[in-house]
PDB file of N, CA and C in Angstrom:
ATOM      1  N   UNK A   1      17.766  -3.635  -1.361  1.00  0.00           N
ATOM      2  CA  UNK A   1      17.446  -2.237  -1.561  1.00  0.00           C
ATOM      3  C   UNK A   1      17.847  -1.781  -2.963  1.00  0.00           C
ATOM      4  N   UNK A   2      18.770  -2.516  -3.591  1.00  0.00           N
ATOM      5  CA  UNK A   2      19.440  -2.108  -5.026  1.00  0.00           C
ATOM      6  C   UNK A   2      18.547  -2.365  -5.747  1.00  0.00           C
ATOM      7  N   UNK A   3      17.670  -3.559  -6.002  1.00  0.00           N
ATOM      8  CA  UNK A   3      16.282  -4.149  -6.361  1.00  0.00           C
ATOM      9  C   UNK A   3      15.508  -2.661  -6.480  1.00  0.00           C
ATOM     10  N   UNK A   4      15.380  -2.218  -5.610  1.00  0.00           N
ATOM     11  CA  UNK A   4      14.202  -1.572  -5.386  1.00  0.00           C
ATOM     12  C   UNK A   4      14.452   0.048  -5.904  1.00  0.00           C
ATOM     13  N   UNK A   5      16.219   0.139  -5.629  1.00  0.00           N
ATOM     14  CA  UNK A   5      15.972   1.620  -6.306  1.00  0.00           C
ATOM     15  C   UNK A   5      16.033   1.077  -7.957  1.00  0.00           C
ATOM     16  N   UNK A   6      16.598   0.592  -8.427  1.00  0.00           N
ATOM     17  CA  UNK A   6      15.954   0.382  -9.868  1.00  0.00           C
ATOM     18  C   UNK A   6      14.666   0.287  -9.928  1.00  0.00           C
ATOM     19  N   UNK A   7      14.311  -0.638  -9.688  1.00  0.00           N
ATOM     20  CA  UNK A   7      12.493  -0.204  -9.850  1.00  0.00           C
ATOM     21  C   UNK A   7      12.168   0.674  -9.871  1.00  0.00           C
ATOM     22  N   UNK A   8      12.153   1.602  -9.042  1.00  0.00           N
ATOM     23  CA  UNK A   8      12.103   3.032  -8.971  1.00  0.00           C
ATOM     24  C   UNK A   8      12.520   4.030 -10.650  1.00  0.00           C
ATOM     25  N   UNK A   9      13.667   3.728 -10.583  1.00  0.00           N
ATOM     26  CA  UNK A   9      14.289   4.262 -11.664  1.00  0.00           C
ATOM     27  C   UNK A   9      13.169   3.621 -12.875  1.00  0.00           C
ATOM     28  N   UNK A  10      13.155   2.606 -13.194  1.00  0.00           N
ATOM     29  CA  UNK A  10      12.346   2.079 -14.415  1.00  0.00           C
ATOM     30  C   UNK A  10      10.743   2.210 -14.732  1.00  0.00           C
ATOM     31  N   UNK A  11      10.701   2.073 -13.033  1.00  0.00           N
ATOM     32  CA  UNK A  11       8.845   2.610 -13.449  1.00  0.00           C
ATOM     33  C   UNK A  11       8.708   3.661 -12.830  1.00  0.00           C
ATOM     34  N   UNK A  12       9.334   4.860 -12.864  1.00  0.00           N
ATOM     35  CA  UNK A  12       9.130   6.087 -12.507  1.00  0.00           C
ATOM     36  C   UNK A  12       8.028   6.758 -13.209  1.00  0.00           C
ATOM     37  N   UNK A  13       8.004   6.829 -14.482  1.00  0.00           N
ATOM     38  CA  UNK A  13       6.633   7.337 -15.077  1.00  0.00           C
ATOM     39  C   UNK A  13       5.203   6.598 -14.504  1.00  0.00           C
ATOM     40  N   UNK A  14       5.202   5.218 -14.117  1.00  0.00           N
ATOM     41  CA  UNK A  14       4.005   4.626 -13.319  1.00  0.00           C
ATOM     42  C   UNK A  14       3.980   5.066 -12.586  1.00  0.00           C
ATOM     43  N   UNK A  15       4.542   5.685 -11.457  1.00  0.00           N
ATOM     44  CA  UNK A  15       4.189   6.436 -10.293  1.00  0.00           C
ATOM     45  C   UNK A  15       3.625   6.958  -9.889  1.00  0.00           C
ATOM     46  N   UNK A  16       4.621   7.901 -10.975  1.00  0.00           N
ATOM     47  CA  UNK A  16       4.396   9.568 -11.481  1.00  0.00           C
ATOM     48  C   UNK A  16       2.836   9.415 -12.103  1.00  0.00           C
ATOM     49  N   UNK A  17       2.644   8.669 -12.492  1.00  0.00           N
ATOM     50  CA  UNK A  17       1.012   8.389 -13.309  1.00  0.00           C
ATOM     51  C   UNK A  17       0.179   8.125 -11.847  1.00  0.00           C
ATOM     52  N   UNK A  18       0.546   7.658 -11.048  1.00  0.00           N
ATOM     53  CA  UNK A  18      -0.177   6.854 -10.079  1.00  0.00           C
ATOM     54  C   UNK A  18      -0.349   8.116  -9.070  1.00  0.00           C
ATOM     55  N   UNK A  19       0.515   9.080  -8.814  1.00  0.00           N
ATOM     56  CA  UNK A  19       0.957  10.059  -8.081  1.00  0.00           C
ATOM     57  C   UNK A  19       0.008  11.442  -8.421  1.00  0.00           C
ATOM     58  N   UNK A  20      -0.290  11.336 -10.000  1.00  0.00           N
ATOM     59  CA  UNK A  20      -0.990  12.476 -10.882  1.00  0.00           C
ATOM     60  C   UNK A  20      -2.500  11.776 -10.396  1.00  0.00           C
ATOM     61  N   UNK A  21      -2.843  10.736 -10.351  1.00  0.00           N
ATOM     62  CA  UNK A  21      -3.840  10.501 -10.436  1.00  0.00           C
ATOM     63  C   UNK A  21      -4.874  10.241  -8.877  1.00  0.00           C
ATOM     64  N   UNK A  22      -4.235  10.688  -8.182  1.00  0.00           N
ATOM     65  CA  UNK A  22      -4.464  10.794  -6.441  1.00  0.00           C
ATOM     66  C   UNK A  22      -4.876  12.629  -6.562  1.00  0.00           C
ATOM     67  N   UNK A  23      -4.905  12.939  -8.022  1.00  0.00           N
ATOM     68  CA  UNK A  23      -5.056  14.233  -7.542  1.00  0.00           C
ATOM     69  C   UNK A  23      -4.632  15.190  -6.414  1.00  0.00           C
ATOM     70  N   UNK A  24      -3.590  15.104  -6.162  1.00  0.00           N
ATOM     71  CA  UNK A  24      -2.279  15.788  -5.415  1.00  0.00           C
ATOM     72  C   UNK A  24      -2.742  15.687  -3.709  1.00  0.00           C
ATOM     73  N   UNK A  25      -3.509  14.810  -3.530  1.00  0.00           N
ATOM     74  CA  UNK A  25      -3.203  13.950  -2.637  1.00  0.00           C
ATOM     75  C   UNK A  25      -2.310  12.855  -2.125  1.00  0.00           C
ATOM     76  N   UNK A  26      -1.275  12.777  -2.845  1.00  0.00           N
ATOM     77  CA  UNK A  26      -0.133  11.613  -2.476  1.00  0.00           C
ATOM     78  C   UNK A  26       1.338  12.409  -3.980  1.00  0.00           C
ATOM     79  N   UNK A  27       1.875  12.865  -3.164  1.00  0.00           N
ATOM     80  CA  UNK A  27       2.929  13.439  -3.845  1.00  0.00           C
ATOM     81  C   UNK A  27       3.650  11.556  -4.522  1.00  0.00           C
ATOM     82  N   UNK A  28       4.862  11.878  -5.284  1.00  0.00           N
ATOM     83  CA  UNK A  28       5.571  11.059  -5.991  1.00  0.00           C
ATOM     84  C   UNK A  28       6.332  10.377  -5.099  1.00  0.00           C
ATOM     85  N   UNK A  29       6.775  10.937  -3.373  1.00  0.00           N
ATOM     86  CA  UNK A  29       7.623  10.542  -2.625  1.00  0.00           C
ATOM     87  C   UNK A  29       6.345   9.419  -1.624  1.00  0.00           C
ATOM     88  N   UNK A  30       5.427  10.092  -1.247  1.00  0.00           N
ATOM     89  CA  UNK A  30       4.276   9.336  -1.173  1.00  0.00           C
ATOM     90  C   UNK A  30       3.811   7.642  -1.834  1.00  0.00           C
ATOM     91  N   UNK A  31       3.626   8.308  -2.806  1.00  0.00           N
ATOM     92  CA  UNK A  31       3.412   6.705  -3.507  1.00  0.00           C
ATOM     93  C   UNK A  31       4.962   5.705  -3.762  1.00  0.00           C
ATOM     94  N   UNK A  32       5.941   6.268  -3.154  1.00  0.00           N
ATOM     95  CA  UNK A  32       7.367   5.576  -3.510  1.00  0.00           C
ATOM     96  C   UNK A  32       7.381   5.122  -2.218  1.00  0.00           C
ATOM     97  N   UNK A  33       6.996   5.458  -1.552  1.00  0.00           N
ATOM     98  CA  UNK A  33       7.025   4.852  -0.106  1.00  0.00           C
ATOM     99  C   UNK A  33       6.038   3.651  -0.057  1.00  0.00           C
ATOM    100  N   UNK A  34       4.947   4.300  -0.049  1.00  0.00           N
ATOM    101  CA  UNK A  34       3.678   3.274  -0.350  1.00  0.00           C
ATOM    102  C   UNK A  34       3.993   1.845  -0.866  1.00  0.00           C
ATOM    103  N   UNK A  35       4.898   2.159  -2.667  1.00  0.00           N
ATOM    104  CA  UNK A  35       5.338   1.157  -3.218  1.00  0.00           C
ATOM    105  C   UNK A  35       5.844   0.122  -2.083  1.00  0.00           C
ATOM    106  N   UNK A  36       7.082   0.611  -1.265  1.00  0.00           N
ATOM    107  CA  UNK A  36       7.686  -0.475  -0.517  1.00  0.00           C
ATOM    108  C   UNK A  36       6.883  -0.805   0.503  1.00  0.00           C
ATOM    109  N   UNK A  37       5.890  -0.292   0.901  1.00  0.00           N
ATOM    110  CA  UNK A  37       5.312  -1.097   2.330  1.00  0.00           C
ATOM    111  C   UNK A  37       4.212  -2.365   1.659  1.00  0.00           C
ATOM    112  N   UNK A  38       3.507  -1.489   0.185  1.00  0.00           N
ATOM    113  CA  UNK A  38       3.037  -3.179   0.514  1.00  0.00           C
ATOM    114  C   UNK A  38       3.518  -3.586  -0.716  1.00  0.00           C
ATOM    115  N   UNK A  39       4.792  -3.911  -1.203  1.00  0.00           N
ATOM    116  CA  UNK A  39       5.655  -4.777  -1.570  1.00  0.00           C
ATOM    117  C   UNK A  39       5.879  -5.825  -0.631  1.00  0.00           C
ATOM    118  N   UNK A  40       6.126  -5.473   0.818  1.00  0.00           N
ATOM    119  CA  UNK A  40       6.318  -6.130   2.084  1.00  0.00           C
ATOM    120  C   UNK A  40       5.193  -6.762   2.228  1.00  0.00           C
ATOM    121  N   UNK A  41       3.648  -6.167   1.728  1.00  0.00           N
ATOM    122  CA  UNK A  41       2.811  -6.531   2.245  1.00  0.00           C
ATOM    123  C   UNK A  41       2.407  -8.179   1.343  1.00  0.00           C
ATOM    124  N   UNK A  42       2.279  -7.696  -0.124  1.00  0.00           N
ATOM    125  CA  UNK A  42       2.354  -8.628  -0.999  1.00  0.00           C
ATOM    126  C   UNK A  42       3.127  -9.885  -1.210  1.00  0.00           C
ATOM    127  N   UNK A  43       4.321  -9.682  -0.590  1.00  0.00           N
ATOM    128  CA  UNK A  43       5.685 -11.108  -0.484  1.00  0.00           C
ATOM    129  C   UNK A  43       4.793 -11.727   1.006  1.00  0.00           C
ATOM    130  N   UNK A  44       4.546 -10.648   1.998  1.00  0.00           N
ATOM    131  CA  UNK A  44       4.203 -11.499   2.998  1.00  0.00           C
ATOM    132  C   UNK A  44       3.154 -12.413   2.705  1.00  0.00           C
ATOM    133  N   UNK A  45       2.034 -11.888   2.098  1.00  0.00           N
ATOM    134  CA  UNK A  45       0.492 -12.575   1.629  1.00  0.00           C
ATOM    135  C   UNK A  45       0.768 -13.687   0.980  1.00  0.00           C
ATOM    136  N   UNK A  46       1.938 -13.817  -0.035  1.00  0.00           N
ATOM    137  CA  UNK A  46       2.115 -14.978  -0.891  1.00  0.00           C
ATOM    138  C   UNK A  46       3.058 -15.689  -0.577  1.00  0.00           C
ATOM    139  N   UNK A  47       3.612 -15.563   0.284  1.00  0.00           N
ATOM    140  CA  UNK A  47       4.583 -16.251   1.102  1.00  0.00           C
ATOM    141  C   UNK A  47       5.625 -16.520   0.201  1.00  0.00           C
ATOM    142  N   UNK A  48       6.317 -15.006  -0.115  1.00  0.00           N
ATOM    143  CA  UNK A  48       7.885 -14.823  -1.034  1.00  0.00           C
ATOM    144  C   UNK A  48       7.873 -13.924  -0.828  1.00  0.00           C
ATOM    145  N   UNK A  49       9.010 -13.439  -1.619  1.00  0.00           N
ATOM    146  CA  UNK A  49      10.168 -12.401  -1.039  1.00  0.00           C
ATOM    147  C   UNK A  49      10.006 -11.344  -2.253  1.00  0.00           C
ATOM    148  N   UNK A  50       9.825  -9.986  -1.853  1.00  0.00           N
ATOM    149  CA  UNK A  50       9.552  -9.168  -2.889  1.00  0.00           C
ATOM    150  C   UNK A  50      10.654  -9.117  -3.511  1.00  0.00           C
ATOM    151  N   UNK A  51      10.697  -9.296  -5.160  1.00  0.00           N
ATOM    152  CA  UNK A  51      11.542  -9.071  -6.120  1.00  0.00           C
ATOM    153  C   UNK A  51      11.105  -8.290  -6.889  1.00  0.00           C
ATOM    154  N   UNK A  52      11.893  -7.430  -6.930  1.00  0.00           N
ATOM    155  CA  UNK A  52      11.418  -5.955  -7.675  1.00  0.00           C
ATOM    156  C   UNK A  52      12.276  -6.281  -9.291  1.00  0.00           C
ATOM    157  N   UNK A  53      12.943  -7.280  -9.079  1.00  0.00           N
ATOM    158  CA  UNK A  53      13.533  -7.079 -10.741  1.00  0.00           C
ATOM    159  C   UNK A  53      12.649  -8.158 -11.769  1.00  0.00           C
ATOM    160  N   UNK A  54      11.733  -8.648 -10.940  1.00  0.00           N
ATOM    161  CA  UNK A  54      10.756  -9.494 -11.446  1.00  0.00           C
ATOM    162  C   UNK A  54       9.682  -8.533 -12.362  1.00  0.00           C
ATOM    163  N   UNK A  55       9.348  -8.807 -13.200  1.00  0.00           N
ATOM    164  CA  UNK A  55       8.720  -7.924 -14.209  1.00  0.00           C
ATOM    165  C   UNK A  55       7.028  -8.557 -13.663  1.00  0.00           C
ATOM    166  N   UNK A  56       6.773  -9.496 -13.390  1.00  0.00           N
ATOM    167  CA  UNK A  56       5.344 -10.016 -13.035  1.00  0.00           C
ATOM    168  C   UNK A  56       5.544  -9.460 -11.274  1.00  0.00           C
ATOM    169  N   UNK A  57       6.191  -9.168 -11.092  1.00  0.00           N
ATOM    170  CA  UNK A  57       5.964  -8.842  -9.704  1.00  0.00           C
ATOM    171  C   UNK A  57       5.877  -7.239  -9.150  1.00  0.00           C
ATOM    172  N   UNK A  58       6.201  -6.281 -10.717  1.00  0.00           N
ATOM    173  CA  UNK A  58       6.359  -4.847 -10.647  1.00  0.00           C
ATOM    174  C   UNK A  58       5.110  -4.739 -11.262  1.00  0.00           C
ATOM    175  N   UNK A  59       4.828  -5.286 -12.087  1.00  0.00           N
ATOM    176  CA  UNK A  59       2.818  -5.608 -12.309  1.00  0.00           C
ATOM    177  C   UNK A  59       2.251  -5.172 -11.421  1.00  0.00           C
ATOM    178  N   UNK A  60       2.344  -6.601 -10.438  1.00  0.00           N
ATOM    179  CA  UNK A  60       1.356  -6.635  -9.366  1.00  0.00           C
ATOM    180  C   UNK A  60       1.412  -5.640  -8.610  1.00  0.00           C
ATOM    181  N   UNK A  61       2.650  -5.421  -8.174  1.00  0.00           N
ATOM    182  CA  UNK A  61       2.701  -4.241  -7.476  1.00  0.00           C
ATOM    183  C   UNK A  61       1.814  -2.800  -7.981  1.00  0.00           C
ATOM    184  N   UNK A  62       2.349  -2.590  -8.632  1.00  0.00           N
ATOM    185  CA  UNK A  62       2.049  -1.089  -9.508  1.00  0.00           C
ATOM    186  C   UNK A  62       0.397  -1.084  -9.692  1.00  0.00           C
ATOM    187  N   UNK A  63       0.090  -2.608 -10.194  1.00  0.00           N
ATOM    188  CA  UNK A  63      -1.881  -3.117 -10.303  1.00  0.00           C
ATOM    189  C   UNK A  63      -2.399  -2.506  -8.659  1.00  0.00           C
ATOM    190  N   UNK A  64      -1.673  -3.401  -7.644  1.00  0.00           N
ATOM    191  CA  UNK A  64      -2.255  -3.102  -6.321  1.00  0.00           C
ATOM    192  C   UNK A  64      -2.066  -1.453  -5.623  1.00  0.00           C
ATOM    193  N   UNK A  65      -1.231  -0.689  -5.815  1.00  0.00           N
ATOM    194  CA  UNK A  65      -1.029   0.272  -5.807  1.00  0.00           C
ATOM    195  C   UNK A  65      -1.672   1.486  -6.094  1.00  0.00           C
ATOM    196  N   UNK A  66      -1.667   0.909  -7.554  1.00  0.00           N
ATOM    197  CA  UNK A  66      -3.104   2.051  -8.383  1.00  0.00           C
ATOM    198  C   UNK A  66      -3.926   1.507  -7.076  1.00  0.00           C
ATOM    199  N   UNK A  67      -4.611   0.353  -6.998  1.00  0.00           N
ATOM    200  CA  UNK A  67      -6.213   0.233  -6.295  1.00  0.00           C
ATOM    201  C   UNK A  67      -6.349   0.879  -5.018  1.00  0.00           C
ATOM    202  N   UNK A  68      -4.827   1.109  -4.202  1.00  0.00           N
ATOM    203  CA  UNK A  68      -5.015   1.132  -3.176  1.00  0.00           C
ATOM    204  C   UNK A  68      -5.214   2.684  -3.037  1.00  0.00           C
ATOM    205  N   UNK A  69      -4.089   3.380  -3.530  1.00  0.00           N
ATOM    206  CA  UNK A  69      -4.338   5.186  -4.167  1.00  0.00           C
ATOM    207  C   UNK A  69      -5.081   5.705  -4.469  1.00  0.00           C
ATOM    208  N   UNK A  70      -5.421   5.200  -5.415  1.00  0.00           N
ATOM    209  CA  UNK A  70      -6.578   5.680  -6.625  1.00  0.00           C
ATOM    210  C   UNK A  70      -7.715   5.129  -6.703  1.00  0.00           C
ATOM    211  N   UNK A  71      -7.932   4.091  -7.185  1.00  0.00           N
ATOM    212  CA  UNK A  71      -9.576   3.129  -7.188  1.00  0.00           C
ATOM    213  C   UNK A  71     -10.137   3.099  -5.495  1.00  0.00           C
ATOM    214  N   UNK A  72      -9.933   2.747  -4.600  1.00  0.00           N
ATOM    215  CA  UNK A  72     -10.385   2.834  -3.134  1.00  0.00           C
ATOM    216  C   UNK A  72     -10.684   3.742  -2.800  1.00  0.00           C
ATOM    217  N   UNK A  73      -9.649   4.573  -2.977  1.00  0.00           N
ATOM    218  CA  UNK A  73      -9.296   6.000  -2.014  1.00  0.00           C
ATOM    219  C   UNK A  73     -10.747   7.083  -2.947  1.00  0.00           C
ATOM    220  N   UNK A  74     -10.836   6.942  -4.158  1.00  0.00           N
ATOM    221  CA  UNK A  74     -11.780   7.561  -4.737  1.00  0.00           C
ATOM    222  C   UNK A  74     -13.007   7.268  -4.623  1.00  0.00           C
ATOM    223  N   UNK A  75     -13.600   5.773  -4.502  1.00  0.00           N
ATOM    224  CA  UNK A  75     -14.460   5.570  -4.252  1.00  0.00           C
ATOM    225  C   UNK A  75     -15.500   5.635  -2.809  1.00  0.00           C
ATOM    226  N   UNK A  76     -14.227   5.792  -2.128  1.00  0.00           N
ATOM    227  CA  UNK A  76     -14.854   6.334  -0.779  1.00  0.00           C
ATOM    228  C   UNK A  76     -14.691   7.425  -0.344  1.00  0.00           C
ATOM    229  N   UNK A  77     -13.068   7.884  -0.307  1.00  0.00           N
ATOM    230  CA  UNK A  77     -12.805   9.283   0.792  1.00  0.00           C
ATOM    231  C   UNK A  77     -13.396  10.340  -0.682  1.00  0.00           C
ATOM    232  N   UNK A  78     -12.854  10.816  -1.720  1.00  0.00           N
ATOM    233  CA  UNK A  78     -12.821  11.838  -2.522  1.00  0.00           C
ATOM    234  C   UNK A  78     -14.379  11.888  -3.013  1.00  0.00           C
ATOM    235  N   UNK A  79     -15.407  10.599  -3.116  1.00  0.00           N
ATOM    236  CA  UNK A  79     -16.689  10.776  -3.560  1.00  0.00           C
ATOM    237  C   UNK A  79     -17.362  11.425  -2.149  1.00  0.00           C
ATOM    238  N   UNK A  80     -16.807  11.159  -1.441  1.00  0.00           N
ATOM    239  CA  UNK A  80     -17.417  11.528  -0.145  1.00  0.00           C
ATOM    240  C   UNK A  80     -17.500  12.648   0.579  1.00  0.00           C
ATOM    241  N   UNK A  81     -15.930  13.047   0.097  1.00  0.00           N
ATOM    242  CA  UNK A  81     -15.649  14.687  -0.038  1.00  0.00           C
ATOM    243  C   UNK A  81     -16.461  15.678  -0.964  1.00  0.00           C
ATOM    244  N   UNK A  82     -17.016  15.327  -2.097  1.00  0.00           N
ATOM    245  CA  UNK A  82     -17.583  15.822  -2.850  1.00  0.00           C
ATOM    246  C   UNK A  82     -18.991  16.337  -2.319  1.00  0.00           C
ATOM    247  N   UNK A  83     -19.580  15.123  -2.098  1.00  0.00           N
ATOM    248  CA  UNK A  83     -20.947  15.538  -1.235  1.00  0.00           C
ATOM    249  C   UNK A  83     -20.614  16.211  -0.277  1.00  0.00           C
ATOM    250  N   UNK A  84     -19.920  16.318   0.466  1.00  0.00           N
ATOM    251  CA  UNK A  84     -19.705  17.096   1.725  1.00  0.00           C
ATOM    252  C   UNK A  84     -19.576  18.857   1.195  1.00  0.00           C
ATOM    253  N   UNK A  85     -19.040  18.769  -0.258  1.00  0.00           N
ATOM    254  CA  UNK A  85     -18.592  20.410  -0.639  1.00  0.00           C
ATOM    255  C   UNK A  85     -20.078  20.550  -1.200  1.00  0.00           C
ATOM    256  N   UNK A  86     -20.879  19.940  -1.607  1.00  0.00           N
ATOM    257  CA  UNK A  86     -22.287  20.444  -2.109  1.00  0.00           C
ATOM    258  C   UNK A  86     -23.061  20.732  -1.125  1.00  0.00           C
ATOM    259  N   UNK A  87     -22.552  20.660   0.075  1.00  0.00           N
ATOM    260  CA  UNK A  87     -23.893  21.261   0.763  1.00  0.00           C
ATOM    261  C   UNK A  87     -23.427  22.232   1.879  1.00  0.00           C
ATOM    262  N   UNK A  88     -22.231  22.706   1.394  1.00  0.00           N
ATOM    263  CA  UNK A  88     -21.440  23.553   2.062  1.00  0.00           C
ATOM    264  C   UNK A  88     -22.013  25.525   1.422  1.00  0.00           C
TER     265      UNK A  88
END
């Protein structure tokens, strides 16, 4: 867990970037949570142990994170929302 609140501490502005960019759909406590579940998810897939003081492994994380927040979540729920307000 010490791992992980540093991480926290060090890539706090990625978050916070990742957090801004959900368009206030996923507050900062949101995506800090997020971070650790699929941290869990990622060690499980590759069969290791999440190390957060690993600099290639706060990458990946933070890479998969954005996609899962932001790139996914936009391309389906928020484009989708959009059409839904144009014909409202």
């Amino acid at each position: 867990m010490d791992g992980f609140a540093k991480f926290i501490g060090e890539r706090n502005a990625d978050l916070r970037r990742i957090a801004r960019s959900t368009r206030g759909e996923h507050s900062i406590e949101d995506v800090t949570n997020e971070a650790w579940i699929l941290a869990v998810e990622l060690a499980s897939r590759n069969a290791t142990r999440a190390d957060f003081r690993d600099a290639a492994f706060q990458s990946l994380l933070l890479s998969h994170l954005y996609q899962r927040l932001v790139r996914y979540t936009e391309l389906t729920v928020r484009n989708g929302l959009q059409i839904g307000r144009a014909h409202v």
